[in-house]
Protein backbone atom coordinates (compact mmCIF):
# COMPACT_ATOMS: atom_id res chain seq x y z
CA UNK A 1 -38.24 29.59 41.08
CA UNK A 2 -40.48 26.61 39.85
CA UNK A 3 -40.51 23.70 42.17
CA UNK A 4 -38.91 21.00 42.06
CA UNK A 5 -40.21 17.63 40.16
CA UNK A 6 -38.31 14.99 41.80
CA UNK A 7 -39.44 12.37 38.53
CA UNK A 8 -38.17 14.82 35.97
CA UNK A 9 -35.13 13.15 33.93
CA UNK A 10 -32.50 14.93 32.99
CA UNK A 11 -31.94 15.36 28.75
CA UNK A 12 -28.78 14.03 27.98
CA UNK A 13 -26.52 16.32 25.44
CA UNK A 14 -26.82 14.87 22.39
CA UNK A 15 -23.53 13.78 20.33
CA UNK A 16 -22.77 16.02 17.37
CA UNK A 17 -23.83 14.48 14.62
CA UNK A 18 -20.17 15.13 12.50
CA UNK A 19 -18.42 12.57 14.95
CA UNK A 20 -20.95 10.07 14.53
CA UNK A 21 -20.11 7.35 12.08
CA UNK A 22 -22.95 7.50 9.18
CA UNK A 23 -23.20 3.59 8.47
CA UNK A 24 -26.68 3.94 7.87
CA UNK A 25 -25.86 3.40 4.26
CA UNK A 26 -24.75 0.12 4.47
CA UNK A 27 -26.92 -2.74 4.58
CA UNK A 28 -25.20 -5.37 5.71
CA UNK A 29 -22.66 -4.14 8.94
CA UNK A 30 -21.49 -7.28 10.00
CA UNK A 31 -20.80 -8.06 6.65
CA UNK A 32 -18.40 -4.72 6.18
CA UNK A 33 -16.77 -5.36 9.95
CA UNK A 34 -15.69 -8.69 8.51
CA UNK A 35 -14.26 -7.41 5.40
CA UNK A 36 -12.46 -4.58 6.93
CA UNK A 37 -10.94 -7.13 9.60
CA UNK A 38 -8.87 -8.62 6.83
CA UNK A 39 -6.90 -5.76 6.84
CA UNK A 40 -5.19 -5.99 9.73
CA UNK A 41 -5.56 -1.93 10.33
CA UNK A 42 -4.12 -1.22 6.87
CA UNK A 43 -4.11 2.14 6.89
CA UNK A 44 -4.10 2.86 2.85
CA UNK A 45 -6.14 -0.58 1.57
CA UNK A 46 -6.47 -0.54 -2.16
CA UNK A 47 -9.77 -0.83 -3.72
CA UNK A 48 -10.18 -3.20 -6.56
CA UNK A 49 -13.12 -3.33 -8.51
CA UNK A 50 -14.20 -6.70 -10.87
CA UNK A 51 -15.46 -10.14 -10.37
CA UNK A 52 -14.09 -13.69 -10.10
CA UNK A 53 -16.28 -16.02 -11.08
CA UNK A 54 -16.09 -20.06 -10.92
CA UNK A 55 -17.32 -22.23 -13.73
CA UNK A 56 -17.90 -26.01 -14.15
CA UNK A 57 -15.89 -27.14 -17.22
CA UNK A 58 -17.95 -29.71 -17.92
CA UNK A 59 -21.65 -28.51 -17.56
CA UNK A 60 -20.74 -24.31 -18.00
CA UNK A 61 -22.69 -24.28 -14.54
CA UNK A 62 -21.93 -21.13 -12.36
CA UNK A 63 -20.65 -22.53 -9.36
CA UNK A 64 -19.98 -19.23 -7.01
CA UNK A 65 -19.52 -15.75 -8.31
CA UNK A 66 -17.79 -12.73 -6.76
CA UNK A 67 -18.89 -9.28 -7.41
CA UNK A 68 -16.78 -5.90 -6.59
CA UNK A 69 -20.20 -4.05 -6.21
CA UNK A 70 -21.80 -6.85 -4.43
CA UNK A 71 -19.42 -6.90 -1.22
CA UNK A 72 -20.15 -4.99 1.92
CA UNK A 73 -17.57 -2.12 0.79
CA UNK A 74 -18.58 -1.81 -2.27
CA UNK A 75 -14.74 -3.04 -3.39
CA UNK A 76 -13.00 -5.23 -2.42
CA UNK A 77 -10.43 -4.51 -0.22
CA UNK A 78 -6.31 -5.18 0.13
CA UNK A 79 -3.70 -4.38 2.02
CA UNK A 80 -1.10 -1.70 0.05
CA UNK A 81 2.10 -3.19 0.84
CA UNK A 82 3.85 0.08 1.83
CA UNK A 83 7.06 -0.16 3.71
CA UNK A 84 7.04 3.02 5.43
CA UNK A 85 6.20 3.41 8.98
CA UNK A 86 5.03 6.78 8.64
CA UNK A 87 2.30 5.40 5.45
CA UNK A 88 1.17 2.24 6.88
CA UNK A 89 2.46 1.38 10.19
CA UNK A 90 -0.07 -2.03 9.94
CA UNK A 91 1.85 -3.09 6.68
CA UNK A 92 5.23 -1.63 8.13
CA UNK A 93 5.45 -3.99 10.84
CA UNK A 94 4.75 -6.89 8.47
CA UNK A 95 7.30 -5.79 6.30
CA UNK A 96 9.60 -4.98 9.11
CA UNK A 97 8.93 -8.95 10.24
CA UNK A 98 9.78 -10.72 7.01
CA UNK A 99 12.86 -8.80 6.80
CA UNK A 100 13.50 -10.03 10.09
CA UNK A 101 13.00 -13.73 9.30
CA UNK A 102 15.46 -12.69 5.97
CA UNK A 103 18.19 -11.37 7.78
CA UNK A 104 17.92 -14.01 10.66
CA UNK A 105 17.91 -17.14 7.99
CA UNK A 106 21.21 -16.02 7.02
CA UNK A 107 22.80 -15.83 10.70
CA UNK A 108 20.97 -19.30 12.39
CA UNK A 109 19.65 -21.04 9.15
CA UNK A 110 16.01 -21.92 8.34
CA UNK A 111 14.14 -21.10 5.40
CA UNK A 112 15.69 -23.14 3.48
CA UNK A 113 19.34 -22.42 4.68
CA UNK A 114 21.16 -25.10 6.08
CA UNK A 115 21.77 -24.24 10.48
CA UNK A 116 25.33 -24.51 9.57
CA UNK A 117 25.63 -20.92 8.50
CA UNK A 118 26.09 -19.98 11.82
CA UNK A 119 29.07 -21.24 11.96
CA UNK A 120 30.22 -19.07 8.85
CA UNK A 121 32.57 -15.68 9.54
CA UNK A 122 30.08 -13.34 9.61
CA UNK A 123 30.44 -9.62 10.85
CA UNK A 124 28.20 -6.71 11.15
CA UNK A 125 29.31 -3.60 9.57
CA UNK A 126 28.08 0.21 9.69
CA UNK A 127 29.42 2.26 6.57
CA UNK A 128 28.63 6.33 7.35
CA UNK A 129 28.80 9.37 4.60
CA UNK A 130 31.73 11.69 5.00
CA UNK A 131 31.38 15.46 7.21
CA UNK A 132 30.06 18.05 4.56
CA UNK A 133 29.82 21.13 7.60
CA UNK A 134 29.61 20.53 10.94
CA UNK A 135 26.06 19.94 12.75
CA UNK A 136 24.24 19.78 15.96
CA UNK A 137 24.88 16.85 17.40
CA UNK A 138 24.96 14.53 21.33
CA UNK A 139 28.33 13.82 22.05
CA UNK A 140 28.96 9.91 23.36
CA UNK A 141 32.00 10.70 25.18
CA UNK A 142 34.13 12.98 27.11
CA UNK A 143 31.85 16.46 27.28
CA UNK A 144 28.54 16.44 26.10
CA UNK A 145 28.48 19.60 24.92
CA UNK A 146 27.88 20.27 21.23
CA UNK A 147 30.29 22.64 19.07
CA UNK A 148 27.58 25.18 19.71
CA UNK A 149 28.50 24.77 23.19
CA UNK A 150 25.31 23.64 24.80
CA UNK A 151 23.76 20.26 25.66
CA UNK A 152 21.42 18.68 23.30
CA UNK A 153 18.55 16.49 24.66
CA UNK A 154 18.15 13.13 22.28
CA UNK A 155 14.33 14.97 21.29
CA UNK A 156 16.11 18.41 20.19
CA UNK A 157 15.05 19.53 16.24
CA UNK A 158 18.88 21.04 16.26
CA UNK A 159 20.22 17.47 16.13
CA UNK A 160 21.57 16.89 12.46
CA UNK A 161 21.38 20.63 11.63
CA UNK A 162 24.38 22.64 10.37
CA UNK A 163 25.58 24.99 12.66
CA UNK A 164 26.20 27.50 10.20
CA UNK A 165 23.88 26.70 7.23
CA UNK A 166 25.17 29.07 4.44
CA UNK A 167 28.27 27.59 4.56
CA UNK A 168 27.26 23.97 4.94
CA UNK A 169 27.67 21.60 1.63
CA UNK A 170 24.60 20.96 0.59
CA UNK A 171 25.28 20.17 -2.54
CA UNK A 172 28.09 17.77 -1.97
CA UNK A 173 25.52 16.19 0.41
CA UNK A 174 22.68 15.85 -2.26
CA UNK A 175 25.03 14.10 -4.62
CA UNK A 176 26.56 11.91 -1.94
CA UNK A 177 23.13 10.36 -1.29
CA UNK A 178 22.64 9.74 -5.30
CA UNK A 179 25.80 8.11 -5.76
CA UNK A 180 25.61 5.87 -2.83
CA UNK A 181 23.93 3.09 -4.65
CA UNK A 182 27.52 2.91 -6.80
CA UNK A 183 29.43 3.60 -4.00
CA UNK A 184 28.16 0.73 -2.12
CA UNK A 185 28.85 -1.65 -5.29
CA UNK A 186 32.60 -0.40 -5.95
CA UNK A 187 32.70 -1.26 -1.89
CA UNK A 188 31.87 -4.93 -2.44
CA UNK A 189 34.28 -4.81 -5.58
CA UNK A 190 37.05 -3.66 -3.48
CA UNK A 191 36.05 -6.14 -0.45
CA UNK A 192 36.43 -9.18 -3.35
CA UNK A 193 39.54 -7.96 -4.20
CA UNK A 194 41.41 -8.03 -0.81
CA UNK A 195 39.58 -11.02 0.34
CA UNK A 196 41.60 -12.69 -2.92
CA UNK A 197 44.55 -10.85 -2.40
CA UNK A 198 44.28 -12.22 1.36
CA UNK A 199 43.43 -15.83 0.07
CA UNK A 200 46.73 -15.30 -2.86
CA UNK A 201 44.42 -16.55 -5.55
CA UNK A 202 43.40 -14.60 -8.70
CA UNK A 203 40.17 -12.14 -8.11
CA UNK A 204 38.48 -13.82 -11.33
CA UNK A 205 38.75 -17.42 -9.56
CA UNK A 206 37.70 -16.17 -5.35
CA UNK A 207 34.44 -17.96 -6.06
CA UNK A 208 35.88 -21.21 -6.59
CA UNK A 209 37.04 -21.15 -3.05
CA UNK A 210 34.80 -18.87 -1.25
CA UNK A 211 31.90 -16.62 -1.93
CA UNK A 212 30.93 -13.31 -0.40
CA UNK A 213 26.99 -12.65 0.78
CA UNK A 214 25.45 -10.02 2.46
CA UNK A 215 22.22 -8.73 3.84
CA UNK A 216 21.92 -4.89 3.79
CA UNK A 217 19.54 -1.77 4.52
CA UNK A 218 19.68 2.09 4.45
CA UNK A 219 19.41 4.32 6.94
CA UNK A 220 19.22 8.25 7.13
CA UNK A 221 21.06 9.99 10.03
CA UNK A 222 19.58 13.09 11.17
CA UNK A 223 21.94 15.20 9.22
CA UNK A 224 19.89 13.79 6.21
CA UNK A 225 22.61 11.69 4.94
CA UNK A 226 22.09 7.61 4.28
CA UNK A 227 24.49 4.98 5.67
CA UNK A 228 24.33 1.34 5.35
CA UNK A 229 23.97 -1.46 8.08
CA UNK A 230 24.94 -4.44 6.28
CA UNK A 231 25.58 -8.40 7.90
CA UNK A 232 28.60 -9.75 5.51
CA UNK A 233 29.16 -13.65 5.51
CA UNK A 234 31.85 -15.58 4.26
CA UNK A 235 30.90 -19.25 2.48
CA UNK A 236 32.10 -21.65 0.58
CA UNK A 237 32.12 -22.45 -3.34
CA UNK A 238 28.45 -23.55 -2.97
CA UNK A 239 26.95 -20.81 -0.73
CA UNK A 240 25.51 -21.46 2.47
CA UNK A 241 25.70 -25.64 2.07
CA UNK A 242 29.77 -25.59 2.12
CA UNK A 243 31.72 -24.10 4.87
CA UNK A 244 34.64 -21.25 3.61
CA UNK A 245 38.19 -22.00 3.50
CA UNK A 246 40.30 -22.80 7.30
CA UNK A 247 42.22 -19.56 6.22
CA UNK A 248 38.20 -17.50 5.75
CA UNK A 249 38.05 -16.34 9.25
CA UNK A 250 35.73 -13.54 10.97
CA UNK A 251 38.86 -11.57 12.05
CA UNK A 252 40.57 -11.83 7.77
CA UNK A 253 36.77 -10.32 7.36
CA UNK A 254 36.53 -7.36 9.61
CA UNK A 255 39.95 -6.64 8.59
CA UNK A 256 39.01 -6.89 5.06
CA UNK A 257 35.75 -4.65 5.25
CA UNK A 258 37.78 -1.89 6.73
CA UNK A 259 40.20 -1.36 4.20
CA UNK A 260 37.46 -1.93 1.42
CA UNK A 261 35.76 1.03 2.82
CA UNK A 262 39.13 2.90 3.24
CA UNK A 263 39.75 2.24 -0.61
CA UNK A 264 36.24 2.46 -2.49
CA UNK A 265 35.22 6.04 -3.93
CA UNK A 266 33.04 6.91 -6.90
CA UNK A 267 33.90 10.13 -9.01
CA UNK A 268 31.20 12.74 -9.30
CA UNK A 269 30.20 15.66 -11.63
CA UNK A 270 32.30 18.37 -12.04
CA UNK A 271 30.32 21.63 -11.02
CA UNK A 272 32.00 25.14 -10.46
CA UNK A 273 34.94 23.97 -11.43
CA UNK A 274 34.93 22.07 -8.94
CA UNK A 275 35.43 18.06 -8.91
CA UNK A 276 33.22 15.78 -6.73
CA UNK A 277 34.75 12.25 -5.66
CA UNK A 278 32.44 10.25 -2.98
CA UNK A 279 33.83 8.07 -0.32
CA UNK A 280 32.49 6.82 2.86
CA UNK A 281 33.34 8.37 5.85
CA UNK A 282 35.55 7.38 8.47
CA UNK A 283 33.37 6.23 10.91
CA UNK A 284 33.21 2.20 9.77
CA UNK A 285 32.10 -0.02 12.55
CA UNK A 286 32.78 -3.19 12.49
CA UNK A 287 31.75 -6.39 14.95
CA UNK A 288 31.88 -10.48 14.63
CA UNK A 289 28.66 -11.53 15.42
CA UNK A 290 28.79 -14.50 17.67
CA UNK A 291 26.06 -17.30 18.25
CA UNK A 292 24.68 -17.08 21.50
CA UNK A 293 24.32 -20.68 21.29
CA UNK A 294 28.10 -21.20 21.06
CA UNK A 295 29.51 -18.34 23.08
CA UNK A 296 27.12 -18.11 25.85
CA UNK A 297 25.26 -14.96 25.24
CA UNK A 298 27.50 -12.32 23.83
CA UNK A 299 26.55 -8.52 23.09
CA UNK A 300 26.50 -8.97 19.56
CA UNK A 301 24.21 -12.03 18.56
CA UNK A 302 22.35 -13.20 15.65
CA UNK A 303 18.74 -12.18 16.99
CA UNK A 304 19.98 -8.36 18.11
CA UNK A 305 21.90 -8.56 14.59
CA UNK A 306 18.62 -9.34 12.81
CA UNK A 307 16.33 -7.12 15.14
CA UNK A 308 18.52 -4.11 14.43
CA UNK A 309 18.50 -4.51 10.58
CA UNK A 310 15.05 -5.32 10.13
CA UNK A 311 14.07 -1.90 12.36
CA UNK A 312 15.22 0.57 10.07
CA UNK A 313 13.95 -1.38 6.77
CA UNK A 314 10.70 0.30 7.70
CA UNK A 315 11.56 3.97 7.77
CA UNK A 316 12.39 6.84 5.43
CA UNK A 317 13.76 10.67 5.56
CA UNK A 318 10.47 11.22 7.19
CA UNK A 319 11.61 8.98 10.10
CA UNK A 320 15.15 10.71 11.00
CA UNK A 321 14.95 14.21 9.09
CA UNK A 322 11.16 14.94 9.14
CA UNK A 323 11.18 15.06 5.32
CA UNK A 324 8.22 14.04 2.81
CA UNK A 325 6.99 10.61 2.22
CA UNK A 326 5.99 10.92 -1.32
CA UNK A 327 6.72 12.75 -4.08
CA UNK A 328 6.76 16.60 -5.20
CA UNK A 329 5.26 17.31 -8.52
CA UNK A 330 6.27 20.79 -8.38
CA UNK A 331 9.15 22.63 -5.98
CA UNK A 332 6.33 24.79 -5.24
CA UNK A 333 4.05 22.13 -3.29
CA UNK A 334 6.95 22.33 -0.99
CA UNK A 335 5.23 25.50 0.65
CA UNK A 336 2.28 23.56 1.28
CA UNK A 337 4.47 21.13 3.41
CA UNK A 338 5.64 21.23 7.46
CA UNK A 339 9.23 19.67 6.48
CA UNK A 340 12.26 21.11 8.49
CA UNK A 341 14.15 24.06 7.10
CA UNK A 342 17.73 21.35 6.81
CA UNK A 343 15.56 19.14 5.42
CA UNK A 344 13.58 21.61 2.97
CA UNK A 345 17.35 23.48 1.54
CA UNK A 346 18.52 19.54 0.95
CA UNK A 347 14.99 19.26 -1.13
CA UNK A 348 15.54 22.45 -2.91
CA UNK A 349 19.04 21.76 -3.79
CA UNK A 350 18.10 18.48 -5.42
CA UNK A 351 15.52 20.14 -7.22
CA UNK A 352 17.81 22.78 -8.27
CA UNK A 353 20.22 20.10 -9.62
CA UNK A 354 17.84 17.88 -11.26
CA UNK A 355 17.63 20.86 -13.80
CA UNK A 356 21.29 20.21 -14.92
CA UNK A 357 22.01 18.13 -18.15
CA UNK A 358 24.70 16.63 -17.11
CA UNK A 359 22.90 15.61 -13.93
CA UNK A 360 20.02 13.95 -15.70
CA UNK A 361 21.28 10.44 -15.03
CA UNK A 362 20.30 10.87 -11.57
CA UNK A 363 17.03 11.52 -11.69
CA UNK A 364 17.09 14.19 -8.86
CA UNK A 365 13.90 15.94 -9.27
CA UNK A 366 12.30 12.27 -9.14
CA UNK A 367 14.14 11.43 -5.17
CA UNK A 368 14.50 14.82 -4.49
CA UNK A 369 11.56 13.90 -1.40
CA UNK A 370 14.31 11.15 -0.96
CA UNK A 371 16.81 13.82 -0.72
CA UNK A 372 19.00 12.54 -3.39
CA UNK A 373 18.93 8.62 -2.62
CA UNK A 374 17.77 6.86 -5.50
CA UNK A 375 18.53 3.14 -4.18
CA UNK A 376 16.80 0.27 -2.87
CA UNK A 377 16.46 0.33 1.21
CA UNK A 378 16.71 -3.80 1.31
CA UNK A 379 18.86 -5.55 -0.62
CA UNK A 380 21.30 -8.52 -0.43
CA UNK A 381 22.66 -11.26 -2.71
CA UNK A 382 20.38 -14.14 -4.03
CA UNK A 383 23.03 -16.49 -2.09
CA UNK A 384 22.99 -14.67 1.31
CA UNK A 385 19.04 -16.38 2.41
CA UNK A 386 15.44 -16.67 1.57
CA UNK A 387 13.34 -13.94 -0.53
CA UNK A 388 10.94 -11.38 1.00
CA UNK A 389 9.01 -12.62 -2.42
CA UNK A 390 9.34 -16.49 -0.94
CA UNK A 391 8.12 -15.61 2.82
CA UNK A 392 5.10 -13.55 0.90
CA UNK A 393 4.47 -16.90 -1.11
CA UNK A 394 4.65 -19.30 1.93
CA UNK A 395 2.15 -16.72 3.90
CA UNK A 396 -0.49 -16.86 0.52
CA UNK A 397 0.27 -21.02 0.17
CA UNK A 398 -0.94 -21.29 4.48
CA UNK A 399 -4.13 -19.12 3.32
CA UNK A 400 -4.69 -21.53 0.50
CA UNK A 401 -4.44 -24.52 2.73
CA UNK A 402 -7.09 -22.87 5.55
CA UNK A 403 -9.74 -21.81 2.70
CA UNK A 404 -12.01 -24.61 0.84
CA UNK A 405 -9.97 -25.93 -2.17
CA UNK A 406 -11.17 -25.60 -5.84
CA UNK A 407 -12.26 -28.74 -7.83
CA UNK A 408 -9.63 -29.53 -10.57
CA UNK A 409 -12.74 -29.39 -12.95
CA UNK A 410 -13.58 -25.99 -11.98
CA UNK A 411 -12.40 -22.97 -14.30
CA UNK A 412 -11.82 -20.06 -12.66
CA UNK A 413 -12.35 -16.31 -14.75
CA UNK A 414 -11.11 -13.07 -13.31
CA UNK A 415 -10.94 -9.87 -13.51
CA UNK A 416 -9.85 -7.19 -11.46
CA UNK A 417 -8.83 -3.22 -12.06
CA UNK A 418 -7.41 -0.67 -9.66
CA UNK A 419 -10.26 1.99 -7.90
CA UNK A 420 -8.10 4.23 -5.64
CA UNK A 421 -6.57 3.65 -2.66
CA UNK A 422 -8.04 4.39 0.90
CA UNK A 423 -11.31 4.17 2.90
CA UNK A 424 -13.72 7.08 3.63
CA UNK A 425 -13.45 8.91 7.22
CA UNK A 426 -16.50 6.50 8.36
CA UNK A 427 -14.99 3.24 7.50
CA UNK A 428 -11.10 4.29 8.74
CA UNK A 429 -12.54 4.91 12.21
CA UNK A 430 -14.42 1.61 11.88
CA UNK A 431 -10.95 -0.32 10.40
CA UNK A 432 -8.99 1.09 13.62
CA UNK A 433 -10.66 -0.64 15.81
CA UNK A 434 -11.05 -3.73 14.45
CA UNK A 435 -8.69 -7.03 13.02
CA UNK A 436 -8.35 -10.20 11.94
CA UNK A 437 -7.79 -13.06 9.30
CA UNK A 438 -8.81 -13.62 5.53
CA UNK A 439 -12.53 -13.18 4.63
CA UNK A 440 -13.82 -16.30 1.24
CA UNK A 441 -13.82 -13.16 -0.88
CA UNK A 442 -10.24 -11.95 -0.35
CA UNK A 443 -9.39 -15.82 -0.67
CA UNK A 444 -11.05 -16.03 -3.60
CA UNK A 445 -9.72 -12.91 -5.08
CA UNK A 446 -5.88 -14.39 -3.67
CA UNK A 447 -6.44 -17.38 -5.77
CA UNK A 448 -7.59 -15.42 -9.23
């Protein structure tokens, strides 16, 4: 054994050079941390390639100039927008927050909507799909046993499956999803109609004594089939700035809801010889929402109300089935994909229907990732608040006001074109761990 050399140091184990970030091929770092911190961890930015360049239109001087090529990236960088959770949980959760803001301007006021909206009926209502086989499922009272006779935990991959698959519906499920858009909209036709027939006046003339808004997003159960969370208000002729009708009360509105739901139904295709009609199920949920302001802190308030809506504007299948989150090309790239055997039959038999002439209205092959649901997952009507579009304007007019502002005498040329979307491995790690405000560039570019 060689003795012992008590001022020998110890070689460290060198890193493998694969994990190490290779930013040796930018030139200016700090420059790229900066422009990677206006993305707030987008996870998907969009690349943009181009230049903005500002003029004097009186002496044709270049004043500044902003090259794609020229910044740190190489691009220049913005956030993608996407809604989904699962895509872009950075852009999710600002998405998630406007709609927030939306639905809460319609319960309190603000944005534009006069406070005294929260005195308006106004009730929260949950509209499910009907049973198309029975499923796995946690029981909320009495046993909680399933039909299959043992206990589900909430984390269980049974929950929404069909107990017996082969003889489960899905394609009365499929179609279900596609025709809720319409289903929904012969709902509110039906809730106009007995709100008149409540009020005795003529369906044609309801608006000259009281208007119906709502707020509404989609949500999939686990089974794979979408329901709707929606916040209904009653107003006057003029919208949120009158108050309804003495008679317009929150109880003549949950009243009214229910039996709208009881009598709405869409008629389907007619396939086998059999006849499809779509109604909603009859689990509808309704509850007044109270101001916690004027009732002293009830279970159902405006900011639980709002909180609750805004959460599921964010997710997809993915979320509750463990579907895709983009599209198929071909049934076959369905192979390639970890999705859920419930989830996967549901795919294929959307697929499988999209082939049918008589079905190509619905455009199944297109949502068949969506499982059939071809709607919008936010919507509500122009009188029920503010505008995701007029929250995204306020947030661009703040940047404007906190960035230097551009001579009247300046001209401003522009030109940008889409690159891809994404960062390479290197620069992702680098994004996640850093954040902040607007860089001059993407102000610039926000101004073009």
């Amino acid at each position: 054994m060689p003795p012992h050399n008590p001022t020998a140091t110890i070689p460290r184990p060198e890193t493998a050079t694969a994990a190490l970030p290779a930013f040796t091929g930018y030139q200016d770092l700090l420059g790229l941390v900066r422009q990677l911190s206006t993305l707030g961890g987008c996870a998907q930015p969009i690349r943009l390639k181009g230049q903005r360049t500002e003029i004097d239109a009186f002496t044709s001087e270049i004043l500044r100039e902003l090259k794609s090529k020229e910044l740190p990236a190489g691009h220049l960088l913005v956030r993608c927008g996407n809604r989904r959770s699962t895509r872009c949980p950075s852009c999710a959760e600002l998405y998630r927050q406007d709609t927030y803001h939306l639905i809460a301007a319609g319960l309190r006021g603000g944005k534009n909507i006069p406070e005294q909206v929260a005195t308006h009926p106004r009730v929260f209502a949950t509209l499910t799909a009907p049973s198309y086989g029975p499923v796995h499922g946690r029981r909320t009272g009495g046993s909680p046993r399933c039909r299959c006779g043992r206990t589900h935990t909430k984390d269980d991959p049974r929950l929404g499956t069909p107990l017996d698959p082969e003889r489960y519906d899905y394609t009365g499920a499929v179609l279900w999803n596609a025709h809720a858009p319409a289903l929904w909209a012969r709902f509110m036709l039906h809730l106009r109609r007995t709100i008149a027939a409540a009020a005795g006046v003529p369906q044609r003339l309801l608006s000259r004594v009281v208007r119906v808004s709502y707020a509404k997003v989609a949500e999939y159960q686990q089974r794979g089939l979408i329901h709707f969370h929606a916040v209904i208000r009653l107003d006057g002729p003029a919208g949120p700035y009158t108050p309804p009708p003495a008679w317009a009360t929150p109880e003549l509105l949950a009243d009214s809801i229910r039996l709208a739901a009881a009598r709405a139904h869409v008629d389907g295709p007619t396939l086998k010889n059999l006849t499809h009609s779509f109604a909603f199920g009859e689990q509808v949920d309704t509850r007044i929402i109270r101001s916690a302001a004027f009732q002293g802190g009830t279970t159902i308030t405006e900011g639980k109300v709002a909180g609750y809506v805004a959460k599921y504007a964010t997710k997809g299948t993915e979320a509750a089935t463990g579907s895709l989150n983009h599209r198929l090309k071909r049934i076959t790239d369905l192979w390639f994909e970890s999705v859920p055997e419930h989830a996967a039959r549901m795919i294929r038999t959307a697929w499988t229907l999209g082939n049918r002439d008589d079905l190509k209205h619905l455009n199944l092959r297109k949502w068949a990732h969506m499982l059939g649901f071809r709607g919008h997952f936010s919507t509500k009507t122009r009188a029920y608040s503010t505008t995701l579009g007029a929250l995204r304007a306020a947030r661009a007019a703040w940047h404007r006001r906190h960035t230097p502002p551009i001579s009247p005498t300046t001209l401003v040329l522009a030109h940008w074109a889409y690159d891809g979307t994404g960062l390479t491995p290197d620069l992702e790690r680098l994004a996640a761990l850093i954040g902040g405000g607007p860089t001059r560039e993407q102000a610039m570019a926000a101004g073009a």
